[in-house]
Protein backbone atom coordinates (compact mmCIF):
# COMPACT_ATOMS: atom_id res chain seq x y z
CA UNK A 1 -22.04 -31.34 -5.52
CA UNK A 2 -19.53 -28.25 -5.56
CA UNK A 3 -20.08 -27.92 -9.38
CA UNK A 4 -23.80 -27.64 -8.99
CA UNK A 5 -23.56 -25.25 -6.29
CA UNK A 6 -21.36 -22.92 -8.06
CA UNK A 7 -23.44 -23.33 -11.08
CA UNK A 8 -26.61 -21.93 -9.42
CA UNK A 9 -24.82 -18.80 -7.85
CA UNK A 10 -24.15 -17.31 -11.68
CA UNK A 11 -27.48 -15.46 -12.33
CA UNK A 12 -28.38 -13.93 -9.17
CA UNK A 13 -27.50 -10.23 -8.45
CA UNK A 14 -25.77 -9.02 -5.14
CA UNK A 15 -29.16 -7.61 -3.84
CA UNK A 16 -30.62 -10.94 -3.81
CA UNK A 17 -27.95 -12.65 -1.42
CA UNK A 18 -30.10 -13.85 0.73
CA UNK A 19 -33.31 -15.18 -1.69
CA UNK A 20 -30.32 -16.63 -3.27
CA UNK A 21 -28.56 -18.92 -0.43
CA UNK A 22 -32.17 -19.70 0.83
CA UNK A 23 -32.93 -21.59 -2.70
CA UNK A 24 -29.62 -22.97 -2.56
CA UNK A 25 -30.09 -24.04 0.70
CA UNK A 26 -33.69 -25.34 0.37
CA UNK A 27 -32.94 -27.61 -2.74
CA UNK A 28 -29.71 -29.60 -1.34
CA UNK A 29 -31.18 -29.68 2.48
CA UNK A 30 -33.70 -32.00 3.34
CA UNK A 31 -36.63 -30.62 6.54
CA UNK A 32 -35.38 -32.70 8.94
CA UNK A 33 -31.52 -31.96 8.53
CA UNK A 34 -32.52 -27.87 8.61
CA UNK A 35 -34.15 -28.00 12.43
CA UNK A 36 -32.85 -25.87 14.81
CA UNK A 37 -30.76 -28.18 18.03
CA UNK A 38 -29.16 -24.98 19.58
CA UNK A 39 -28.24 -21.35 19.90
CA UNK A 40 -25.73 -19.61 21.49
CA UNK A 41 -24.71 -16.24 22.18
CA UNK A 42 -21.02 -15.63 22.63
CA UNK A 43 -18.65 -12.16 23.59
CA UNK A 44 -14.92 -12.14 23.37
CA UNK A 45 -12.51 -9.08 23.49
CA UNK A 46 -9.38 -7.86 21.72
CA UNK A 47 -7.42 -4.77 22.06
CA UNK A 48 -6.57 -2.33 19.05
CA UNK A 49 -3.64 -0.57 19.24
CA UNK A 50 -4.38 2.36 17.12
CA UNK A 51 -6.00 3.79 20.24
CA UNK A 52 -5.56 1.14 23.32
CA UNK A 53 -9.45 0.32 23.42
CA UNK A 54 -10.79 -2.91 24.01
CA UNK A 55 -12.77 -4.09 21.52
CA UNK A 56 -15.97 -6.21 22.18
CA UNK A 57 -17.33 -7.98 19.76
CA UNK A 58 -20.12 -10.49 19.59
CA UNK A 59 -21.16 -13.31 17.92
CA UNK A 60 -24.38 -16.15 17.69
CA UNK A 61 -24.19 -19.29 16.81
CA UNK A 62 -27.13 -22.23 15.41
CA UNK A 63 -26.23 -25.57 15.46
CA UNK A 64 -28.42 -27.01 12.85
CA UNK A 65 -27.28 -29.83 10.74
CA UNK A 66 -23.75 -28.42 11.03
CA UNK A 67 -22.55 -25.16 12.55
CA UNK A 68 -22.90 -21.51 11.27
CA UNK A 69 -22.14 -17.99 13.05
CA UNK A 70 -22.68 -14.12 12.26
CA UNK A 71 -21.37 -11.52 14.13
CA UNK A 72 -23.79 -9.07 15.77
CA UNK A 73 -23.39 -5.48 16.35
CA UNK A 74 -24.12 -4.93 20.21
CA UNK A 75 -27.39 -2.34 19.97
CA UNK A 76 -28.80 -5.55 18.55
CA UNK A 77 -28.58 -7.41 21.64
CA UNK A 78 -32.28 -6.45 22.80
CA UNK A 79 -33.63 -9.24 20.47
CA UNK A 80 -31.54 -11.96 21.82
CA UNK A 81 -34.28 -13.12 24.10
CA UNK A 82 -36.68 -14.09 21.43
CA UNK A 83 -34.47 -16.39 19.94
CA UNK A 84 -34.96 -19.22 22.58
CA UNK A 85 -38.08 -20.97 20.88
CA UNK A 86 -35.65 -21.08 17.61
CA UNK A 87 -34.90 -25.15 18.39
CA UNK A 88 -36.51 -27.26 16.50
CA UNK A 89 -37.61 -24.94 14.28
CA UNK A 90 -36.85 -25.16 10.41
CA UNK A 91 -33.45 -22.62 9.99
CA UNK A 92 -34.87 -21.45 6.67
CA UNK A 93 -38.02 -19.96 8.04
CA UNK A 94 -36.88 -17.07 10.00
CA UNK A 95 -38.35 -14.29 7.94
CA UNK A 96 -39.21 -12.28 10.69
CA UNK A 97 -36.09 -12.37 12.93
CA UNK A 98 -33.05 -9.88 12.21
CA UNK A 99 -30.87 -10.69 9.20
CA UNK A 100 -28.08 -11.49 11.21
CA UNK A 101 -30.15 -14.88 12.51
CA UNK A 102 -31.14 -16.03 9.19
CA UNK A 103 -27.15 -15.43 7.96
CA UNK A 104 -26.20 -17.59 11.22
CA UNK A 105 -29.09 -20.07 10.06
CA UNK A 106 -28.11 -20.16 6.69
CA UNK A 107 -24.16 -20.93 7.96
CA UNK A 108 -24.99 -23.61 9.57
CA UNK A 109 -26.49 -25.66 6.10
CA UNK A 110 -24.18 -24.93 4.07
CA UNK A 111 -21.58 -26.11 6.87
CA UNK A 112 -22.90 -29.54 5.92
CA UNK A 113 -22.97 -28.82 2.06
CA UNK A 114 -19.18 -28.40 2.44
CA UNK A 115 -18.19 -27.44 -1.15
CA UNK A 116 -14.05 -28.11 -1.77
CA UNK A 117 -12.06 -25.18 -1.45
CA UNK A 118 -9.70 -23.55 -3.90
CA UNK A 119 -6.81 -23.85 -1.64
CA UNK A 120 -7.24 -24.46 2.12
CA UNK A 121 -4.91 -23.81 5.10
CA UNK A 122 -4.39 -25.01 8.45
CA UNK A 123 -3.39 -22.56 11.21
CA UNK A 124 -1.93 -23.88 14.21
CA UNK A 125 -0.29 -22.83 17.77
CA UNK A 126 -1.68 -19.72 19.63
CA UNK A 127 -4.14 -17.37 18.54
CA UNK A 128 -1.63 -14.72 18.60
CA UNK A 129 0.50 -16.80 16.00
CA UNK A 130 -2.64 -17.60 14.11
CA UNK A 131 -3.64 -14.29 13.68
CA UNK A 132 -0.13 -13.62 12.13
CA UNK A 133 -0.41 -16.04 9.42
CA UNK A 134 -4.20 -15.38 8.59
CA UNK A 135 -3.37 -11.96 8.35
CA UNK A 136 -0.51 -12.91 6.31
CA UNK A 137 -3.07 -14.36 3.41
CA UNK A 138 -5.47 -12.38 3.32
CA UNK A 139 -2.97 -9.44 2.44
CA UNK A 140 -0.99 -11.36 0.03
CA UNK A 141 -4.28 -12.20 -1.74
CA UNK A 142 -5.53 -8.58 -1.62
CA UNK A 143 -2.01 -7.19 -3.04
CA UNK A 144 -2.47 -9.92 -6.00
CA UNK A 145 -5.76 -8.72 -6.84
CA UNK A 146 -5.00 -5.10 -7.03
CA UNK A 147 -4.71 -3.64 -10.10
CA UNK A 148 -2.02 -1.28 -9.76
CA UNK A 149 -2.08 -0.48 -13.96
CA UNK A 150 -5.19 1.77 -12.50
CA UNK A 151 -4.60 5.04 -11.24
CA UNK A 152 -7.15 5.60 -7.96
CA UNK A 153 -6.11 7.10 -4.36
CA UNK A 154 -6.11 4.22 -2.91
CA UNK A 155 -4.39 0.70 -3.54
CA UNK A 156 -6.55 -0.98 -1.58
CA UNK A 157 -9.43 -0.38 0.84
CA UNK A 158 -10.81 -2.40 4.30
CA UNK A 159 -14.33 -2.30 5.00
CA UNK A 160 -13.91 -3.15 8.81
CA UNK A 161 -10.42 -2.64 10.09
CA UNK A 162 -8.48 -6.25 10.95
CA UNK A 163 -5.45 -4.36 12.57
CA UNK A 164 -2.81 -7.31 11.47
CA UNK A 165 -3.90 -6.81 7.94
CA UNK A 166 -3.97 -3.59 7.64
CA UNK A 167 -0.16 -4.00 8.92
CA UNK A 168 1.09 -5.85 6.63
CA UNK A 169 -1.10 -3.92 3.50
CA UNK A 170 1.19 -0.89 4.83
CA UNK A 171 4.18 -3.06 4.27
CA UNK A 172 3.61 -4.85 1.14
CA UNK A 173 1.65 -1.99 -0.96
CA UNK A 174 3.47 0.67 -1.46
CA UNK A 175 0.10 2.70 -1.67
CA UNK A 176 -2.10 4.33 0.22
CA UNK A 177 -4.47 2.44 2.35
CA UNK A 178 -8.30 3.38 2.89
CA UNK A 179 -9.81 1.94 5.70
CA UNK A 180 -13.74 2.41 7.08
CA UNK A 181 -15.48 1.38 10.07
CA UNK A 182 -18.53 1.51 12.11
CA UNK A 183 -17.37 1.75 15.82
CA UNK A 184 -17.10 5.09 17.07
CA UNK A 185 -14.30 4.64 19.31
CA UNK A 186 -11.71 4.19 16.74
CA UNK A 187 -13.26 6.51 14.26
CA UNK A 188 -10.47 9.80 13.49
CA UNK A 189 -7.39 7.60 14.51
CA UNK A 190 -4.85 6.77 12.55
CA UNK A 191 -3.46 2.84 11.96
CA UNK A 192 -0.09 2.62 10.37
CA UNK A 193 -0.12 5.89 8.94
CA UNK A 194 -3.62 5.68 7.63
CA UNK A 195 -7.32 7.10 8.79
CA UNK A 196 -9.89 5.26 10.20
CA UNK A 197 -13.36 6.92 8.75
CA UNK A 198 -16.49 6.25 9.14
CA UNK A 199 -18.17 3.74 7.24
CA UNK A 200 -20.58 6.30 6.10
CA UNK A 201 -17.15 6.91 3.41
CA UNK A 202 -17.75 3.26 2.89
CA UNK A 203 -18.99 3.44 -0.74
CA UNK A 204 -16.41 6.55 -1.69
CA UNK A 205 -13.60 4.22 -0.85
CA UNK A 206 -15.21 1.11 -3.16
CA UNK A 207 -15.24 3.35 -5.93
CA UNK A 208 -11.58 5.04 -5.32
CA UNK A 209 -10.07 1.77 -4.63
CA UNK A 210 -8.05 -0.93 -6.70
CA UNK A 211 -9.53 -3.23 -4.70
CA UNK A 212 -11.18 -3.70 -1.25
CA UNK A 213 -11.06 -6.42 1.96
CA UNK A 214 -14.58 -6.59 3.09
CA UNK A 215 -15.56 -8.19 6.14
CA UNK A 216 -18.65 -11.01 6.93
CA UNK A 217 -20.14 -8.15 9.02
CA UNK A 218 -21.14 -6.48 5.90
CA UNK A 219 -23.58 -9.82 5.17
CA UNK A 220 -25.16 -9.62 9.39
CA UNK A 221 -25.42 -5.82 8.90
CA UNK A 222 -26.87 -5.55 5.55
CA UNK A 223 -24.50 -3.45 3.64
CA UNK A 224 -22.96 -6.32 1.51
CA UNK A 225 -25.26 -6.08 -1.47
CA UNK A 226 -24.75 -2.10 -1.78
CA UNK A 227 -20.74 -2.76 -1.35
CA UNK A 228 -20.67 -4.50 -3.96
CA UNK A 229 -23.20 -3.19 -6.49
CA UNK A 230 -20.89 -0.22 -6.25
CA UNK A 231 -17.48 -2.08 -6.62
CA UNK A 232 -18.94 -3.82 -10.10
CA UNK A 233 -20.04 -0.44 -11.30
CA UNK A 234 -16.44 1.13 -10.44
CA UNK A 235 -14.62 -1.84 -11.84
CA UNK A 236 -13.13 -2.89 -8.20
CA UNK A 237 -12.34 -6.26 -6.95
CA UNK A 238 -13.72 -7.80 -4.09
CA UNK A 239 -11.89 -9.95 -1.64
CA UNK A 240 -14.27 -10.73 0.92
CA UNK A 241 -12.86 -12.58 4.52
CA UNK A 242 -15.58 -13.73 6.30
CA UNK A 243 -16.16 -15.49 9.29
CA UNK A 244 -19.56 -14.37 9.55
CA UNK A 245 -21.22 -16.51 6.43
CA UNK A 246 -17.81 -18.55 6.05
CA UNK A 247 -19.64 -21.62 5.00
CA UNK A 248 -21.41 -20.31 1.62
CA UNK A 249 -18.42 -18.09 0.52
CA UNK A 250 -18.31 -20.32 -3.04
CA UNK A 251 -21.93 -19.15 -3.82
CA UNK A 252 -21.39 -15.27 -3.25
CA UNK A 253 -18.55 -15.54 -6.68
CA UNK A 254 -19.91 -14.36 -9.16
CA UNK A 255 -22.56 -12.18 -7.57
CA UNK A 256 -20.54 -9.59 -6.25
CA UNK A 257 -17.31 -11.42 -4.97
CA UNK A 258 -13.85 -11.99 -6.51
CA UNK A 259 -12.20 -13.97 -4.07
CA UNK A 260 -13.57 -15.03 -0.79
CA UNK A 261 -10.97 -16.18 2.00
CA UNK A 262 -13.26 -17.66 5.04
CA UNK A 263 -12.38 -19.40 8.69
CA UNK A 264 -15.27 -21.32 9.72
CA UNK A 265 -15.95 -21.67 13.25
CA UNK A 266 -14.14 -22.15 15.81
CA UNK A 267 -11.92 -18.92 14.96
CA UNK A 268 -8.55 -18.53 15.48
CA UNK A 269 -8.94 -15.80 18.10
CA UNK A 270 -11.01 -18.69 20.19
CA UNK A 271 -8.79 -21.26 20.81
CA UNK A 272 -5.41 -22.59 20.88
CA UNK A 273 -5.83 -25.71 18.86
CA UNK A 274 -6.35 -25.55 14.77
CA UNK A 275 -8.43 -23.67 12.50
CA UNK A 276 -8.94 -23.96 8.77
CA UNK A 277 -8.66 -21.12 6.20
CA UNK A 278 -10.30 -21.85 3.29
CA UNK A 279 -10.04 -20.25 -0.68
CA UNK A 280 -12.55 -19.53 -2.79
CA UNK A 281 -11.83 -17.79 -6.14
CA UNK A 282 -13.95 -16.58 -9.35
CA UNK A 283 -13.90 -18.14 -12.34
């Protein structure tokens, strides 16, 4: 089953992400495993020390089959209402709801598809400690995938800031750092030495970067297919950490992706018990 679903993922372009998980989806799911049994809406906070703000994040959830999520930007909240006649309907015929539904839909079939990981990880203890070691290998991964023979400003670039990583990126690099987001309040500060922009910079740092950390929200938000259009025209590798979309992180290699690290739900910023980090990596 993994083979086959790697196998289908080769000729399909990074614009087509979507079109391309839905046929993926639609030939290993059978109708009655792809109805809708619940949503749910769910808000948790974190502070970021670059500036002492809290920040509030949010993220849905369908229970189909098995369990996918996307996180949601919050000036999208206004469509949360329509979603309650979602159960029991089929998860791959959402056309007209926001893209961040159909990537929560599609997470949830491919939760049950389950494809066998490159290398996988189990993170225990508190979130705090979990957050430590995640962090831990998703920089590790990003430092081995830089190609520091290559002569750009930066070593390598986070689209969407993870504070913890970006830590230990400072540490470990020895180069400079870009780093682009969308949420205004931490836009202009500094993290560890390095600027936050805005993620209207987004594709100037793909194409000045070694490599770049890109985060699930780029899949809910639809910037993921221009992301990486750009970083296989500039020669840049692609590590992509989702939990957004963590389920089909296999099928984005080899349209866009180089190496995708992904924590299904529950996250370890939830709860206290275990979560599972899971490795994907191109052929």
């Amino acid at each position: 089953m993994t083979e086959t679903l790697t196998s289908l993922s080769a000729d399909h372009s990074p614009a087509d992400y979507v079109g391309h998980l839905t046929q993926v989806a639609l030939r290993f799911t059978k109708r009655q495993d792809r109805l809708i049994q619940s949503i749910e809406s769910t808000q948790y906070s974190n502070n970021l020390n670059c500036k002492n703000v809290e920040l509030n994040l949010q993220y849905l959830s369908i229970l189909s089959k098995g369990l996918g999520c996307s996180f949601y930007e919050r000036s999208w909240m206004s469509c949360l209402e329509s979603l309650n006649g979602l159960v029991g309907r089929d998860a791959l015929s959402l056309e007209d709801f926001p893209l961040f539904v159909r990537i929560a839909a599609l997470d949830s079939l491919f939760s049950a598809l389950d494809p066998a990981p490159d290398s996988s990880w189990l993170l225990e203890g508190h979130p705090k400690e979990k957050s430590l070691e995640r962090a831990k290998i998703i920089a590790s991964e990003a430092i081995a995938l830089t190609e520091t023979d290559i002569e750009r400003k930066y070593g390598v670039s986070c689209i969407g800031v993870v504070e913890p990583i970006v830590k230990l990126l400072s540490k470990g690099l020895g180069q400079a750092i870009g780093l682009a987001d969308n949420r205004e309040d931490i836009i202009g500060s500094k993290l560890f030495g390095n600027e936050i922009l805005s993620g209207k910079h987004t594709l100037d740092l793909v194409s000045e970067s070694n490599s770049i950390v890109v985060t699930g929200m780029t899949l809910s938000n639809g910037t993921f297919a221009e992301i990486t259009q750009v970083a296989k025209e500039c020669n840049t590798k692609v590590l992509l950490f989702s939990q957004t979309g963590a389920n089909f992180g296999r099928n984005l290699l080899d349209i866009g992706v180089d190496l995708a690290i992904c924590e299904p739900y529950p996250f370890y910023n939830e709860f206290v018990g275990p979560c599972h980090v899971r490795k994907y990596v191109k052929l």
